[in-house]
PDB file of N, CA and C in Angstrom:
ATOM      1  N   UNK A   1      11.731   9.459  -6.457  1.00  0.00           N
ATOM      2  CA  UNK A   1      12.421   8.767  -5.405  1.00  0.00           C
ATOM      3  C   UNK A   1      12.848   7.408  -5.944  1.00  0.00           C
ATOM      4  N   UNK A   2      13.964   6.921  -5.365  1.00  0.00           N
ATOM      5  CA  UNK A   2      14.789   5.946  -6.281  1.00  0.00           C
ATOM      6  C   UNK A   2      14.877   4.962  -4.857  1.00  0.00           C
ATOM      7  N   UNK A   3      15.454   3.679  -5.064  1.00  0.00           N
ATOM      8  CA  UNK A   3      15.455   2.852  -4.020  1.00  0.00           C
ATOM      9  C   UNK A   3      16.509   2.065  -4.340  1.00  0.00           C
ATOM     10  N   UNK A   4      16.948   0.855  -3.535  1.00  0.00           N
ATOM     11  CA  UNK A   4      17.929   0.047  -3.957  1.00  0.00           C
ATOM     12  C   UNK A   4      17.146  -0.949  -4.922  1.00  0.00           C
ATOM     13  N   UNK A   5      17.675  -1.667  -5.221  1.00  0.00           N
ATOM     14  CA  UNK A   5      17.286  -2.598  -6.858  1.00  0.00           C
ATOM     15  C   UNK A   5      16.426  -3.410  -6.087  1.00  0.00           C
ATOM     16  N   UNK A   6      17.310  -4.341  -5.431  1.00  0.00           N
ATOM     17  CA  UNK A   6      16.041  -4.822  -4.694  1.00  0.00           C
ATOM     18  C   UNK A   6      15.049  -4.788  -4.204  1.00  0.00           C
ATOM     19  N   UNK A   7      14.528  -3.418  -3.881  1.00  0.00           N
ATOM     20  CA  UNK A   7      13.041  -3.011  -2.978  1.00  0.00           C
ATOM     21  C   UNK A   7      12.634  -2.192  -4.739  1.00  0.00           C
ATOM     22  N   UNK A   8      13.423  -1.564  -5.588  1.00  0.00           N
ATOM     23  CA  UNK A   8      12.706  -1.599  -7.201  1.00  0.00           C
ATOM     24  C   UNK A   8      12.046  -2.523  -7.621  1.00  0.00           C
ATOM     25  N   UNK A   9      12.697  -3.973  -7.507  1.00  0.00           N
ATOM     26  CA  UNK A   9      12.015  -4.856  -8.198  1.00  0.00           C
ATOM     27  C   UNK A   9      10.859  -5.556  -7.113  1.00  0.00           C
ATOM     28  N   UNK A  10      11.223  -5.683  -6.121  1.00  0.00           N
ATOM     29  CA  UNK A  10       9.702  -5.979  -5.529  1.00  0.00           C
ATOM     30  C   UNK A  10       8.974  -4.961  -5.612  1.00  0.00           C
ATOM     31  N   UNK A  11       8.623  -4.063  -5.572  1.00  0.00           N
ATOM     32  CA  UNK A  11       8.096  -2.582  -5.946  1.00  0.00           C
ATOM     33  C   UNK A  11       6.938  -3.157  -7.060  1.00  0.00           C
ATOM     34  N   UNK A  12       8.235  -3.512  -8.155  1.00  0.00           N
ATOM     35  CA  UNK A  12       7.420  -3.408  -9.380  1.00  0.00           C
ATOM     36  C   UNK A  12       6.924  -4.704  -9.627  1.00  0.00           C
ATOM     37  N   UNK A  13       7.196  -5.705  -8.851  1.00  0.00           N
ATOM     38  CA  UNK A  13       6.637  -6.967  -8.401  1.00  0.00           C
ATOM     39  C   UNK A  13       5.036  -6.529  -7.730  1.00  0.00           C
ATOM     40  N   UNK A  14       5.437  -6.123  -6.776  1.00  0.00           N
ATOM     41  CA  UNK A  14       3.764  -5.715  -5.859  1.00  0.00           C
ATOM     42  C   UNK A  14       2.592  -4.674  -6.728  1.00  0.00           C
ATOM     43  N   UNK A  15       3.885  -3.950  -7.493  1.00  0.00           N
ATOM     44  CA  UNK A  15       2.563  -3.329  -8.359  1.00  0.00           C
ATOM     45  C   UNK A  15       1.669  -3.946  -9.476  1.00  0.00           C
ATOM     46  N   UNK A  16       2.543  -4.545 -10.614  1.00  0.00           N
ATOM     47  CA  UNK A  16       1.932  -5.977 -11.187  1.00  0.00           C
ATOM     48  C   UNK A  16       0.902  -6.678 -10.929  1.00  0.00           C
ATOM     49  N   UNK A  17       1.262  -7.162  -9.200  1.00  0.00           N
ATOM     50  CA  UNK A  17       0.094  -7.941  -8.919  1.00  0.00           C
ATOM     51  C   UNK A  17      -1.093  -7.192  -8.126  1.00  0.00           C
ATOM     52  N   UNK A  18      -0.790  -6.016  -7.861  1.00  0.00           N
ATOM     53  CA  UNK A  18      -1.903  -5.077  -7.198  1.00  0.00           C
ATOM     54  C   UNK A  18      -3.067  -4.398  -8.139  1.00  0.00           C
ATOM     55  N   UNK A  19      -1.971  -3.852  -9.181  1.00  0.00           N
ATOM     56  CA  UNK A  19      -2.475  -3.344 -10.008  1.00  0.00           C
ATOM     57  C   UNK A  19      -2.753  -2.310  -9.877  1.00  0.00           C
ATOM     58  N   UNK A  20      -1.933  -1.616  -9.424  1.00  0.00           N
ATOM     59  CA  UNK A  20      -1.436   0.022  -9.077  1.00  0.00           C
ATOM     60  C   UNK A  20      -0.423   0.558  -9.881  1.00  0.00           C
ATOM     61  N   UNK A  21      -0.407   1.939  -9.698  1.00  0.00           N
ATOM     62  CA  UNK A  21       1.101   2.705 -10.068  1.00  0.00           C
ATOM     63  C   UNK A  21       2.169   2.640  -8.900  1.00  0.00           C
ATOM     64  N   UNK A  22       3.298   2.787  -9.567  1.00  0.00           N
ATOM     65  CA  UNK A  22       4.593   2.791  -8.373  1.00  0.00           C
ATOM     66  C   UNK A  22       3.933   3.795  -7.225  1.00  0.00           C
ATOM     67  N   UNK A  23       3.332   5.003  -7.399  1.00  0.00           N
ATOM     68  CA  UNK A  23       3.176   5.911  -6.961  1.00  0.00           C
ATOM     69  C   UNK A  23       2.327   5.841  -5.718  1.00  0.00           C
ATOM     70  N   UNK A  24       0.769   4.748  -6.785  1.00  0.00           N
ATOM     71  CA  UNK A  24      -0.149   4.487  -5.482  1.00  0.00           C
ATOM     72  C   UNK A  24       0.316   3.731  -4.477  1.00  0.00           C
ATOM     73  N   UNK A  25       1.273   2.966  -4.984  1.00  0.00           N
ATOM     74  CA  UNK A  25       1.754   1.642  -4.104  1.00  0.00           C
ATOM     75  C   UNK A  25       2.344   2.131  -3.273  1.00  0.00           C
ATOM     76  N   UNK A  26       3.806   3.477  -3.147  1.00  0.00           N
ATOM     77  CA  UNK A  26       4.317   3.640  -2.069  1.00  0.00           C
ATOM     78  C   UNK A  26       3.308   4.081  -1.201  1.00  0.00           C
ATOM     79  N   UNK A  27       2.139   5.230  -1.719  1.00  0.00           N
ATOM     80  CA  UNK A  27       1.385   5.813  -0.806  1.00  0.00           C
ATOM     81  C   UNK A  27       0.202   4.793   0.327  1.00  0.00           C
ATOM     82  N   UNK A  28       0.222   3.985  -0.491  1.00  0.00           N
ATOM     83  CA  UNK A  28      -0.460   3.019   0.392  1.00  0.00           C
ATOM     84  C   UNK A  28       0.515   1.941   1.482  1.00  0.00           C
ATOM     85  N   UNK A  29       2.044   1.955   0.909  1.00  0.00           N
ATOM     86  CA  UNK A  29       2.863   1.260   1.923  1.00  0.00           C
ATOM     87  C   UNK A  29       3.059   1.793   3.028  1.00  0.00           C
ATOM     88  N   UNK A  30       3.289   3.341   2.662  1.00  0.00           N
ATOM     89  CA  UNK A  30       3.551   4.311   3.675  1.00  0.00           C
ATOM     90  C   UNK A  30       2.395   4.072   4.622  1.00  0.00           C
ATOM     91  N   UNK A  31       1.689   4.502   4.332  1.00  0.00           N
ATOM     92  CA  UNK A  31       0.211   4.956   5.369  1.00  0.00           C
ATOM     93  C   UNK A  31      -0.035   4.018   6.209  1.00  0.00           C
ATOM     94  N   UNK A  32       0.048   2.283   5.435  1.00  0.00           N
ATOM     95  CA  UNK A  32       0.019   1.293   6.620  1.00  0.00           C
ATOM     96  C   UNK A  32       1.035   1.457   7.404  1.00  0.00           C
ATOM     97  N   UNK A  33       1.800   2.099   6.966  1.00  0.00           N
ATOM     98  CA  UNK A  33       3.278   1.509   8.213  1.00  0.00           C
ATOM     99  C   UNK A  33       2.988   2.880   9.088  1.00  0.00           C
ATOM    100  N   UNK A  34       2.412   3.939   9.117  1.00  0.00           N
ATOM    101  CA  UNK A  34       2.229   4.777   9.487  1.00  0.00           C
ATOM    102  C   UNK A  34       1.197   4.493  10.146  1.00  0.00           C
ATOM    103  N   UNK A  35      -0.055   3.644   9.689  1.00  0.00           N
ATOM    104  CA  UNK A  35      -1.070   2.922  10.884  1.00  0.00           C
ATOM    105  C   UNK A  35      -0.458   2.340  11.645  1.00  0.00           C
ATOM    106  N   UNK A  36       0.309   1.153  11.389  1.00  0.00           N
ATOM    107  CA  UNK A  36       0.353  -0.220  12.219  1.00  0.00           C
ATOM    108  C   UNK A  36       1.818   0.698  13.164  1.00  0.00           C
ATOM    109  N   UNK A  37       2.145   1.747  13.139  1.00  0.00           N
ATOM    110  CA  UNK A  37       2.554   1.735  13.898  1.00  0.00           C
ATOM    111  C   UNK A  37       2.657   3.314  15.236  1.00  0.00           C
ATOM    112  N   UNK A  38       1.002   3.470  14.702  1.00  0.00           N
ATOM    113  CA  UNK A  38       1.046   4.498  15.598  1.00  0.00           C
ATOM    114  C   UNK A  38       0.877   6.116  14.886  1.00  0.00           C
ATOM    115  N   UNK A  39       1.688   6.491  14.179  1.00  0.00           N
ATOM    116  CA  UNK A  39       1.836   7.731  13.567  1.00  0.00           C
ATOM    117  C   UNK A  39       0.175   8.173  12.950  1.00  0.00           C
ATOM    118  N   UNK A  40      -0.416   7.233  12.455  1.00  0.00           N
ATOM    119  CA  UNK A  40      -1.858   7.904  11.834  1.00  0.00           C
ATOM    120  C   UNK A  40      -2.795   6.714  12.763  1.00  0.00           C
ATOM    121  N   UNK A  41      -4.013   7.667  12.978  1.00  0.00           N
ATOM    122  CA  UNK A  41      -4.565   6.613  13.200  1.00  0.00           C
ATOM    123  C   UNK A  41      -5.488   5.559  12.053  1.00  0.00           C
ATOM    124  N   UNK A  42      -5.739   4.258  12.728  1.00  0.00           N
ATOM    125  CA  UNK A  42      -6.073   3.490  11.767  1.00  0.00           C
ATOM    126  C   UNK A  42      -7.160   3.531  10.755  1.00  0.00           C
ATOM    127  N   UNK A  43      -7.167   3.448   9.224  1.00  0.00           N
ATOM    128  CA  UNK A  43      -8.644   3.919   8.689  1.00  0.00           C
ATOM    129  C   UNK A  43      -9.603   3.032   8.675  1.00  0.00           C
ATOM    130  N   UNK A  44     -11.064   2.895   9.170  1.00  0.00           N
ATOM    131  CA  UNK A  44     -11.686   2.042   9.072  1.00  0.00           C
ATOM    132  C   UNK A  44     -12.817   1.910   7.629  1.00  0.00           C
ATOM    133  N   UNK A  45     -12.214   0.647   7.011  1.00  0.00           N
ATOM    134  CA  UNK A  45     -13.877   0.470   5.788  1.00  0.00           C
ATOM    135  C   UNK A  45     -15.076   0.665   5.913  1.00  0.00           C
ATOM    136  N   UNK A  46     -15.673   1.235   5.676  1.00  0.00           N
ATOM    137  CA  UNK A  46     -16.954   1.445   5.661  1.00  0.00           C
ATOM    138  C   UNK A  46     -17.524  -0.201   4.853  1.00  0.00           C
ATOM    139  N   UNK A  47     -18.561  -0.674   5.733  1.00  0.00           N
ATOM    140  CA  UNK A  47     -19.232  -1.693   5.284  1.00  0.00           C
ATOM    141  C   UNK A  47     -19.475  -2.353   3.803  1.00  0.00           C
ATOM    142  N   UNK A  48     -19.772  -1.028   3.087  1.00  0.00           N
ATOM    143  CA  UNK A  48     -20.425  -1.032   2.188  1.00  0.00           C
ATOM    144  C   UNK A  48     -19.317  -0.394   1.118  1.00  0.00           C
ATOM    145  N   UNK A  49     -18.152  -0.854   1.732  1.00  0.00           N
ATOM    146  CA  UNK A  49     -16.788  -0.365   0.647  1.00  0.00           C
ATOM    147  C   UNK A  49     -16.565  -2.004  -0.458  1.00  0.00           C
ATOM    148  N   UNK A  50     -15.998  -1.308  -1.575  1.00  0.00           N
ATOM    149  CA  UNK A  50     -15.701  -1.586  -2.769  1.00  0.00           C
ATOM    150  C   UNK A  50     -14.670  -3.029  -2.132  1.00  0.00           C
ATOM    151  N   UNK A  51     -13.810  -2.826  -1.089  1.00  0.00           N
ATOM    152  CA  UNK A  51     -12.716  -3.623  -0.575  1.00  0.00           C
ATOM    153  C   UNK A  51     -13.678  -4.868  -0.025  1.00  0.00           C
ATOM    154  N   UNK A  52     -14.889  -4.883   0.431  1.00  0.00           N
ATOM    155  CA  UNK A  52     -15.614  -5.437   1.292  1.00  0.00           C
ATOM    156  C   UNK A  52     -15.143  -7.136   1.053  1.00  0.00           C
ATOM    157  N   UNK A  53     -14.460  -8.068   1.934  1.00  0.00           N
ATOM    158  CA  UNK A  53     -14.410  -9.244   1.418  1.00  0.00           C
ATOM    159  C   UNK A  53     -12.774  -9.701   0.624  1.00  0.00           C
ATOM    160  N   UNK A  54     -12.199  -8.976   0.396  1.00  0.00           N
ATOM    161  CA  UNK A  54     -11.195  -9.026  -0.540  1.00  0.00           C
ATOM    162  C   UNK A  54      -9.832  -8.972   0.525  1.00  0.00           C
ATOM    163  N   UNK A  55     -10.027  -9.313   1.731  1.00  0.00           N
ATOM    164  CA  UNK A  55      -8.928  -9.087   2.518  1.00  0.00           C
ATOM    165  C   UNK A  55      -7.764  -9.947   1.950  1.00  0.00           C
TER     166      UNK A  55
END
């Protein structure tokens, strides 16, 4: 999947600093926008997750 240049290079901007693949990154853009807006429901961290703190 291809995009306009502009959402490429932030793409590969957000992945850089995430430190993901293009790949993980859409799948994780998707899914929030798919939380925050209803379509999935929201996933909750478990306490004792790896993320814990890093918001």
């Amino acid at each position: 999947m291809t995009f306009d240049d502009d959402i490429e290079a932030a793409l590969a901007l957000a992945c850089e600093e995430l430190k993901m693949t293009r790949d993980e990154a859409i799948r994780v853009f998707i899914r929030e926008w798919l939380e925050s807006y209803g379509y999935l429901p929201v996933h909750d961290l478990d306490e004792g997750s790896d993320t814990e703190g890093s918001a």
